[in-house]
PDB file of N, CA and C in Angstrom:
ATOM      1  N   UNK A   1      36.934 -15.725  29.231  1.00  0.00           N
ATOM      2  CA  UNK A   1      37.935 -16.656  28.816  1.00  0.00           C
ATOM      3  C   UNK A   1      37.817 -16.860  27.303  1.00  0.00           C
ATOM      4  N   UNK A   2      38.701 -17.308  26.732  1.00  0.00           N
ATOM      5  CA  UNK A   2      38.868 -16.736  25.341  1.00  0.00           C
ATOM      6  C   UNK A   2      39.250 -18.413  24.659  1.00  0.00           C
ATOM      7  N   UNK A   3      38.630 -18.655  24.031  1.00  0.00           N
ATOM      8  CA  UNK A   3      39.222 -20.327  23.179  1.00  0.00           C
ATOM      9  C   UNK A   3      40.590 -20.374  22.770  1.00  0.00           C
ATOM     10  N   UNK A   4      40.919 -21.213  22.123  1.00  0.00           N
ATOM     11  CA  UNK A   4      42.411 -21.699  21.588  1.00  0.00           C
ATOM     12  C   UNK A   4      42.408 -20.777  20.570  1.00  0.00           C
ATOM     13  N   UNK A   5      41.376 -21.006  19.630  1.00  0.00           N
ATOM     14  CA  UNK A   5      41.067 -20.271  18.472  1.00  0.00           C
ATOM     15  C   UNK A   5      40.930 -18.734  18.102  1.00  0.00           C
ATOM     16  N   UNK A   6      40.621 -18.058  19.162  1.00  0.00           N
ATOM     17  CA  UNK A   6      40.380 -16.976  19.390  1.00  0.00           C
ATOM     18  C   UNK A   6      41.858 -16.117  19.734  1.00  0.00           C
ATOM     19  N   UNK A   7      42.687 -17.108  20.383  1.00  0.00           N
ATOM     20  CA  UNK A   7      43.848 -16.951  21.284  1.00  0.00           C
ATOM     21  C   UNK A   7      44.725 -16.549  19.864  1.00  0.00           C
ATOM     22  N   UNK A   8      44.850 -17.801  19.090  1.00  0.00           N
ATOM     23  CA  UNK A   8      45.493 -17.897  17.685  1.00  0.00           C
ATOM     24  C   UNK A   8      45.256 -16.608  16.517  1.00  0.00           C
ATOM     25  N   UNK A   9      44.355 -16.606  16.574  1.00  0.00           N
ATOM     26  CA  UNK A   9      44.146 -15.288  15.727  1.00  0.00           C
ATOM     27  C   UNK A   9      44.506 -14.224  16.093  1.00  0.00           C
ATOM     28  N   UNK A  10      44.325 -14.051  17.262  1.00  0.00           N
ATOM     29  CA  UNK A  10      44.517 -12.802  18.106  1.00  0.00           C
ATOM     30  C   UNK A  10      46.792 -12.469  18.401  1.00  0.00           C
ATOM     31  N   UNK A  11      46.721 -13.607  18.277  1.00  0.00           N
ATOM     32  CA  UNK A  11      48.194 -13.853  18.224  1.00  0.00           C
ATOM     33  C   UNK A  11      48.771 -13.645  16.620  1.00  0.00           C
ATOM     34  N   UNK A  12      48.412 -14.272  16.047  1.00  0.00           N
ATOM     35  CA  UNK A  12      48.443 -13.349  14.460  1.00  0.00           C
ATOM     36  C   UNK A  12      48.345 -12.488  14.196  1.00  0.00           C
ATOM     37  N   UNK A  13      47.670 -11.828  14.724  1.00  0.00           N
ATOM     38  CA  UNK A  13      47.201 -10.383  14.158  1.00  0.00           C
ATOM     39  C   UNK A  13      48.262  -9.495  14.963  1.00  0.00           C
ATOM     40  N   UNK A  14      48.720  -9.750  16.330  1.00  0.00           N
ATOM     41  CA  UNK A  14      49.697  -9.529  16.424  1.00  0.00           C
ATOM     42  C   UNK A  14      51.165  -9.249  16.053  1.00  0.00           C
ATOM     43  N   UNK A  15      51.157 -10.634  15.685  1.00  0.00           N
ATOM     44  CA  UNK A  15      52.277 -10.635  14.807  1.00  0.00           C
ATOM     45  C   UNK A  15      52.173  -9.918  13.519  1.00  0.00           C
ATOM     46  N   UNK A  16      51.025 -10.053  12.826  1.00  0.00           N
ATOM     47  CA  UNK A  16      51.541  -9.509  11.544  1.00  0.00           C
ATOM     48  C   UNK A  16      52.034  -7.801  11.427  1.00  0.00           C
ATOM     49  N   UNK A  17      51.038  -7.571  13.042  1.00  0.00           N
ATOM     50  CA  UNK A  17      51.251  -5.860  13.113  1.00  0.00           C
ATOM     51  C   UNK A  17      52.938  -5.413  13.642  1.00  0.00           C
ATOM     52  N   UNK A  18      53.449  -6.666  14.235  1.00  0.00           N
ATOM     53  CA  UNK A  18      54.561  -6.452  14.287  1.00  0.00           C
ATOM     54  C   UNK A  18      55.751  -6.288  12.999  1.00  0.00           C
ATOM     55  N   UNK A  19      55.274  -7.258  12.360  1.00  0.00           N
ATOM     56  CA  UNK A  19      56.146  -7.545  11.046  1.00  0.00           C
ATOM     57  C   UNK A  19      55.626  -6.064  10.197  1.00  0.00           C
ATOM     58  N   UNK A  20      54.358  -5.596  10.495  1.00  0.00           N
ATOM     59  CA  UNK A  20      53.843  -4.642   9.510  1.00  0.00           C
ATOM     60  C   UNK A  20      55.191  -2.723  10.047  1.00  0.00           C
ATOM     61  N   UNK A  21      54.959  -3.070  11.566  1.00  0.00           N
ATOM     62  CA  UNK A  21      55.969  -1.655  12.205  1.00  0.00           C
ATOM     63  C   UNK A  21      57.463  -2.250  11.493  1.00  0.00           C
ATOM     64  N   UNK A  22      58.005  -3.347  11.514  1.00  0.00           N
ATOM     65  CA  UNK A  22      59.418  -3.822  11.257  1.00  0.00           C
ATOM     66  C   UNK A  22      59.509  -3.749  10.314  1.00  0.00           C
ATOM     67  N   UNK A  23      58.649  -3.582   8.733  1.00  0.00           N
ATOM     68  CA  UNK A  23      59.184  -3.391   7.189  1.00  0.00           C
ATOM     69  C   UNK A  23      58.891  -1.526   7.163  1.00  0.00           C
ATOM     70  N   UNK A  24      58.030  -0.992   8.470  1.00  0.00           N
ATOM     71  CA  UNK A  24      57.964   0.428   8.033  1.00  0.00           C
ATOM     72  C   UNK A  24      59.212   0.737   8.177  1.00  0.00           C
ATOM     73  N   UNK A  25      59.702   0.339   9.817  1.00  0.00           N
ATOM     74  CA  UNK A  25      61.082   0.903   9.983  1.00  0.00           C
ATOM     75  C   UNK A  25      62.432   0.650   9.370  1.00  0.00           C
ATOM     76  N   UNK A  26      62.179  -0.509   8.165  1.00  0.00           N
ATOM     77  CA  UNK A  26      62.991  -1.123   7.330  1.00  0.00           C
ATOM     78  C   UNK A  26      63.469   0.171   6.378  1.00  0.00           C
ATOM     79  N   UNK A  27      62.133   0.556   5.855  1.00  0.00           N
ATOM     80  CA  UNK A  27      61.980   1.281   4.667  1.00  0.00           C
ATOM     81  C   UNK A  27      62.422   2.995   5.204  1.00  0.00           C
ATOM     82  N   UNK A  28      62.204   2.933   6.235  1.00  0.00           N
ATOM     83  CA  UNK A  28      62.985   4.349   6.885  1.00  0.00           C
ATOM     84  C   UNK A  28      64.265   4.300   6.799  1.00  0.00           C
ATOM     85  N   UNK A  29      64.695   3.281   7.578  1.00  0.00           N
ATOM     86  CA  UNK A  29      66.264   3.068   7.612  1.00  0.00           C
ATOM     87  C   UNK A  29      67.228   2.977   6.038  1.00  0.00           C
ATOM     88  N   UNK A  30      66.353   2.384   5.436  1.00  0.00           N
ATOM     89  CA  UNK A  30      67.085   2.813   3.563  1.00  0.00           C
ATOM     90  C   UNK A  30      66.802   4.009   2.933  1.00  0.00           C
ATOM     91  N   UNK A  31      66.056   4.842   3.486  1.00  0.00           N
ATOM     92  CA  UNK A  31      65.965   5.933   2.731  1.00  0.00           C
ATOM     93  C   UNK A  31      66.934   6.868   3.641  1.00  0.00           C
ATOM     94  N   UNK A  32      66.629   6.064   4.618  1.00  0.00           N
ATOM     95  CA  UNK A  32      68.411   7.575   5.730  1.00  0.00           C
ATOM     96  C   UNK A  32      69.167   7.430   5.029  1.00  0.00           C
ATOM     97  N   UNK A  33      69.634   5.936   4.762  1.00  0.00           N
ATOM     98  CA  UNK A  33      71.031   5.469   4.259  1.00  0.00           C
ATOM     99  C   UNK A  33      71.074   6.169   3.023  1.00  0.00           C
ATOM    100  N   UNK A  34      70.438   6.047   2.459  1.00  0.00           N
ATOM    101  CA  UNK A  34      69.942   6.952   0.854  1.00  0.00           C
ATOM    102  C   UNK A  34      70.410   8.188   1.146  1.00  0.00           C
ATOM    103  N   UNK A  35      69.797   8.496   1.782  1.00  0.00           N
ATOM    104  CA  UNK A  35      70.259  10.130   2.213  1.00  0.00           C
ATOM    105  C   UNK A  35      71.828  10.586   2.704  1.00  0.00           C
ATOM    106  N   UNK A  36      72.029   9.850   3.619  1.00  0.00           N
ATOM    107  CA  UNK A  36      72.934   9.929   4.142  1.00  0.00           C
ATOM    108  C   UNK A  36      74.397   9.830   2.938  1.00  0.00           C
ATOM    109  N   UNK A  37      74.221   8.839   2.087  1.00  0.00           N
ATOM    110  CA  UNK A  37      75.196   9.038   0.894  1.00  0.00           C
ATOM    111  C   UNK A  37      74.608  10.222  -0.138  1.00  0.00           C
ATOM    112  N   UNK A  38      74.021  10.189  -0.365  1.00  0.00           N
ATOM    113  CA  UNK A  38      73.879  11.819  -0.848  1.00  0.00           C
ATOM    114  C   UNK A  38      74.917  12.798  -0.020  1.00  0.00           C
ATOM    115  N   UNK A  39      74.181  13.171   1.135  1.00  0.00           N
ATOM    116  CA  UNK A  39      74.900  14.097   1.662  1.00  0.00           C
ATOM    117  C   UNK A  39      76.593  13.870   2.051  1.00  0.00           C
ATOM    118  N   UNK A  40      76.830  12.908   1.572  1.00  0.00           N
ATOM    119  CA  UNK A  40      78.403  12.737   1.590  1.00  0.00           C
ATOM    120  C   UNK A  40      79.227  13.260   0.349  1.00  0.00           C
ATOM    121  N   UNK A  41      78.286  12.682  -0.889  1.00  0.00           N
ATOM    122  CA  UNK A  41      78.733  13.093  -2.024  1.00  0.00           C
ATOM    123  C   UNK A  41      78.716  14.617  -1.931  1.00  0.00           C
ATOM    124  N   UNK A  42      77.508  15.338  -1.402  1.00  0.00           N
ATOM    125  CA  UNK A  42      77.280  16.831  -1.652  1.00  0.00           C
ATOM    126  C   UNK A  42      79.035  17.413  -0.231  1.00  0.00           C
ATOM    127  N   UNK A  43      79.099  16.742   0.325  1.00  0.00           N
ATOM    128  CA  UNK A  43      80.166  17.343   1.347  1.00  0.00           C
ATOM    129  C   UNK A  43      81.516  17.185   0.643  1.00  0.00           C
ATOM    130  N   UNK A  44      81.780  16.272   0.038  1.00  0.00           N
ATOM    131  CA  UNK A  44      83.032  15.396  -0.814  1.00  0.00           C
ATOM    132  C   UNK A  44      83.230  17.022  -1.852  1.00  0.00           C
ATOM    133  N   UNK A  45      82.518  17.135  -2.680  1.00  0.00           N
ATOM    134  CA  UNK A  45      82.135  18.235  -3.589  1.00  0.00           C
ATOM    135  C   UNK A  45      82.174  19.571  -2.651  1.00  0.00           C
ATOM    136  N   UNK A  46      81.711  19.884  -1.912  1.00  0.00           N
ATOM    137  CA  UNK A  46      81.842  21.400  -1.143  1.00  0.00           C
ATOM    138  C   UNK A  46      83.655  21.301  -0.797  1.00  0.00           C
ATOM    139  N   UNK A  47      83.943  20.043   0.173  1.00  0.00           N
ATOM    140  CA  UNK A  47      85.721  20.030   0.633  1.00  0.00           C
ATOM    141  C   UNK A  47      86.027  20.435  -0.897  1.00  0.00           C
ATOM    142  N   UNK A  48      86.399  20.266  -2.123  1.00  0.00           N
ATOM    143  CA  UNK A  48      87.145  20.007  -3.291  1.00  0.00           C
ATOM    144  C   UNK A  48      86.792  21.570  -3.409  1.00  0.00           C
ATOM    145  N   UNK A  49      85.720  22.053  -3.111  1.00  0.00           N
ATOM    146  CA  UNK A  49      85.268  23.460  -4.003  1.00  0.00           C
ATOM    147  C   UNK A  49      86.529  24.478  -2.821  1.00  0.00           C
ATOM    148  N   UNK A  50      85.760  24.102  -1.390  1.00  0.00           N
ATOM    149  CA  UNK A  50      86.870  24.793  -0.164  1.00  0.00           C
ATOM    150  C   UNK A  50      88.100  24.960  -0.737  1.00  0.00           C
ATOM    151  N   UNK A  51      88.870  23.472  -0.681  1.00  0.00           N
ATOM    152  CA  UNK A  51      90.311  23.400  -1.446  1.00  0.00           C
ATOM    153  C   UNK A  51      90.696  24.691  -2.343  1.00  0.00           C
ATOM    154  N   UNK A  52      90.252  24.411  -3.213  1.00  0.00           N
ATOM    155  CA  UNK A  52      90.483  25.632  -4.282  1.00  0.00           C
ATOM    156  C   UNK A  52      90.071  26.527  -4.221  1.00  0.00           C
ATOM    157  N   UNK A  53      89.272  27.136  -3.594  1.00  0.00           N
ATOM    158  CA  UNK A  53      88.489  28.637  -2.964  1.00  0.00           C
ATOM    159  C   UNK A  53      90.080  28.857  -1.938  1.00  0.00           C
ATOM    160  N   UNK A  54      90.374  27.786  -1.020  1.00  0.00           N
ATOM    161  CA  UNK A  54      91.135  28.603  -0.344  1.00  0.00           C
ATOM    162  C   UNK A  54      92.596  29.028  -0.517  1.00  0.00           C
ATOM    163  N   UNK A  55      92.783  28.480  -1.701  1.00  0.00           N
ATOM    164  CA  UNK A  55      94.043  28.995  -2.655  1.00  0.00           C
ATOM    165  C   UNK A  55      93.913  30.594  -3.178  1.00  0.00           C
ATOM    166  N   UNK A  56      92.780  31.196  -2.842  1.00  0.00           N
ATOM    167  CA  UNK A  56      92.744  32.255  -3.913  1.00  0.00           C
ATOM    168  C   UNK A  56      92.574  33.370  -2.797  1.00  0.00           C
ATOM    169  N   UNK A  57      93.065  33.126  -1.328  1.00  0.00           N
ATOM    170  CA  UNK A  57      93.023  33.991  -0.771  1.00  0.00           C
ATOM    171  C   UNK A  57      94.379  34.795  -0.172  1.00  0.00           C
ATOM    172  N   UNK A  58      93.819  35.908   0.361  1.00  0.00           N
ATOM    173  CA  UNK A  58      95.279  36.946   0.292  1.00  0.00           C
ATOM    174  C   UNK A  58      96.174  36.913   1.487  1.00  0.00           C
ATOM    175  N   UNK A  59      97.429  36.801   1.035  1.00  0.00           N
ATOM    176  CA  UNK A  59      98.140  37.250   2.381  1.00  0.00           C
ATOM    177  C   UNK A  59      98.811  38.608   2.599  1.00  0.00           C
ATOM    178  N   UNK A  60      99.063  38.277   4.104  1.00  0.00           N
ATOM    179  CA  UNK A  60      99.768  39.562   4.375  1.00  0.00           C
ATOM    180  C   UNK A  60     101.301  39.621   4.491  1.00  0.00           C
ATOM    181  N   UNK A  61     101.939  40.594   4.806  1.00  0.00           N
ATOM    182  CA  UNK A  61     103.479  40.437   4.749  1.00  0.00           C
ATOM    183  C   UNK A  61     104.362  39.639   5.387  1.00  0.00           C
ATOM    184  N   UNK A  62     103.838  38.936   6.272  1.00  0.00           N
ATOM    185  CA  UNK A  62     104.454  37.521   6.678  1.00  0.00           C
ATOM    186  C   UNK A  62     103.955  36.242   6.072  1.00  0.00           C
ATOM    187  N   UNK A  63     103.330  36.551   5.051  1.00  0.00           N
ATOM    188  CA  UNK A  63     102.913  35.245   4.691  1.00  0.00           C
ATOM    189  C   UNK A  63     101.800  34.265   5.447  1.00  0.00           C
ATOM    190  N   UNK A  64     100.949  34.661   6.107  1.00  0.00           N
ATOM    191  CA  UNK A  64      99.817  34.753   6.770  1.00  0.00           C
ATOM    192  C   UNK A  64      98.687  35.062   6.009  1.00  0.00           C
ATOM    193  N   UNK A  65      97.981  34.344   6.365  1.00  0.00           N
ATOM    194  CA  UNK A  65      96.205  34.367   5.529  1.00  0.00           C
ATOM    195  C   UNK A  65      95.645  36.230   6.659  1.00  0.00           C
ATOM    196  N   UNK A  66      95.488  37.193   5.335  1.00  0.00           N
ATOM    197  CA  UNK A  66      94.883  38.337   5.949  1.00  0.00           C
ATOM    198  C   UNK A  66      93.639  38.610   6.773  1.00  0.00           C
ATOM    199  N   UNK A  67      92.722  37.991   6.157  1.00  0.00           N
ATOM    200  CA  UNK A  67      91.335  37.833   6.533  1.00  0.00           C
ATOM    201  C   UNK A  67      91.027  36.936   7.556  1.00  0.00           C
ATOM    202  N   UNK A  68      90.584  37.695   8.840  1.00  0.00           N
ATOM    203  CA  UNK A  68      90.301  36.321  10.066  1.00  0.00           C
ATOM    204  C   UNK A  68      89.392  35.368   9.669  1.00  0.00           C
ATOM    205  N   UNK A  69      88.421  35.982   8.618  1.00  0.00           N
ATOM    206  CA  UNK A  69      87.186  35.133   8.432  1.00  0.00           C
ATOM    207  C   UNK A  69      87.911  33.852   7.513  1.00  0.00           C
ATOM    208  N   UNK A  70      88.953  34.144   6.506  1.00  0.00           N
ATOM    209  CA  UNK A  70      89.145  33.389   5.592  1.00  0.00           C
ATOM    210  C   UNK A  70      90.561  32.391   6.427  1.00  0.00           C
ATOM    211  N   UNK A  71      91.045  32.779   7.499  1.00  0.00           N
ATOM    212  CA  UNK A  71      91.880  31.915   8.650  1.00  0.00           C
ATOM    213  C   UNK A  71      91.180  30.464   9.022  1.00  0.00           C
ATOM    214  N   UNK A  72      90.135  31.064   9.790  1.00  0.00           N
ATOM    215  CA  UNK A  72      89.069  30.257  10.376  1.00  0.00           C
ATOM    216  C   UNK A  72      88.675  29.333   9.368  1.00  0.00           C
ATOM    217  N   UNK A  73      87.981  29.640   8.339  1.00  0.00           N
ATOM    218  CA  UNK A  73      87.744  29.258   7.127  1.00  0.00           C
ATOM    219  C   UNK A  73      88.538  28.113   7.025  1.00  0.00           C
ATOM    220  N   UNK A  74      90.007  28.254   6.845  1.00  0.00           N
ATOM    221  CA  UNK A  74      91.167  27.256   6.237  1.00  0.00           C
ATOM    222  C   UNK A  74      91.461  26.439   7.528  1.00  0.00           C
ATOM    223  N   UNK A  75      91.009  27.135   8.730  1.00  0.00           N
ATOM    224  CA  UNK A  75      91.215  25.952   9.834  1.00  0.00           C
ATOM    225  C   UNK A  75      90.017  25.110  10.152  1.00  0.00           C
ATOM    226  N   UNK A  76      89.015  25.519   9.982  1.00  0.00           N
ATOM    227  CA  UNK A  76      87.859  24.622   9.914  1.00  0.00           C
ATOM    228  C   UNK A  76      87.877  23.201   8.796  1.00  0.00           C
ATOM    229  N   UNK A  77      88.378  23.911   7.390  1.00  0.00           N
ATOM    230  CA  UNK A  77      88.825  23.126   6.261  1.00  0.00           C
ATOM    231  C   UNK A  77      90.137  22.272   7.021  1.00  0.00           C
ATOM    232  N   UNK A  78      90.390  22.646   7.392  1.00  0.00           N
ATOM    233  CA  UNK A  78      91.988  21.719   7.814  1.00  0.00           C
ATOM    234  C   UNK A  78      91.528  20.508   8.873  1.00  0.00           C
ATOM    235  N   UNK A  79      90.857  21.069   9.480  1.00  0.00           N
ATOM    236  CA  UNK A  79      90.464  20.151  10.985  1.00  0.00           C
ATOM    237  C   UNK A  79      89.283  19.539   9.879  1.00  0.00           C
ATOM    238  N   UNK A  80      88.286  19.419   9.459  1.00  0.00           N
ATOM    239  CA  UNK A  80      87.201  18.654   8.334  1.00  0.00           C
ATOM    240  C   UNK A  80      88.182  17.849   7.891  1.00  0.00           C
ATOM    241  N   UNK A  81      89.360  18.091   6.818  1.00  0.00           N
ATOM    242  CA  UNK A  81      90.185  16.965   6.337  1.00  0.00           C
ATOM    243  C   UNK A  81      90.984  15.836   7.215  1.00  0.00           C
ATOM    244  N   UNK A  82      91.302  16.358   8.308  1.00  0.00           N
ATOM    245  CA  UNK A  82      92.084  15.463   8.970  1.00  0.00           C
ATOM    246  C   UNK A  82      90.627  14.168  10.228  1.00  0.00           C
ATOM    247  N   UNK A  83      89.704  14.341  10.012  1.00  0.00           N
ATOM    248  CA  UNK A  83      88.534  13.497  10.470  1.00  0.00           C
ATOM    249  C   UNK A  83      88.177  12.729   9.859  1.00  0.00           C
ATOM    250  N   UNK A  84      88.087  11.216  10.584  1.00  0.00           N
ATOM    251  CA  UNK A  84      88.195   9.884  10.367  1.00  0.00           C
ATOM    252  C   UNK A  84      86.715  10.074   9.659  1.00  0.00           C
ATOM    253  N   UNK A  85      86.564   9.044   8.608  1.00  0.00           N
ATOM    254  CA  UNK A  85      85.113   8.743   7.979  1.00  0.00           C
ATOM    255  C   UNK A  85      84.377   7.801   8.223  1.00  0.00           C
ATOM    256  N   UNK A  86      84.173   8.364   9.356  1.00  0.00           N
ATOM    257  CA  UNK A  86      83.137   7.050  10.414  1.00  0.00           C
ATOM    258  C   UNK A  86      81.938   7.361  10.349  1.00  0.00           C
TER     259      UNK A  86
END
């Protein structure tokens, strides 16, 4: 059996190890967020580069993008632009 005193400390130390996991996972969660706007800016910048990359590609005699790879390409780019920024 354990005193009042013993109980109390032991309950502190608790707690503080709790508060100690809750500022680690604090400090995780701002550096995602950190990250996470980075990698928006770096995506913002690739769409703008796409854009104009996909102006410079060739068609064929109907006026059709020639290249399946560079189709796909402009429909992948197309479907990316039209997605909500959630």
């Amino acid at each position: 059996m354990t005193d009042g005193n013993t109980y109390a400390i032991n309950r502190h130390l608790d707690d503080q190890e709790d508060w100690d996991a809750l500022q680690e996972v604090t400090a995780e969660l701002e550096q995602a967020e950190a990250r996470i706007e980075e990698l928006e800016v770096k995506l913002a910048k690739a769409v703008r580069i796409a854009e104009v990359l996909s102006g410079a590609v060739e068609y064929d005699h109907h006026g059709n993008v020639a290249d399946t790879e560079e189709r796909q390409a402009i429909k992948e780019l197309s479907e990316l632009k039209g997605q909500d920024d959630e």
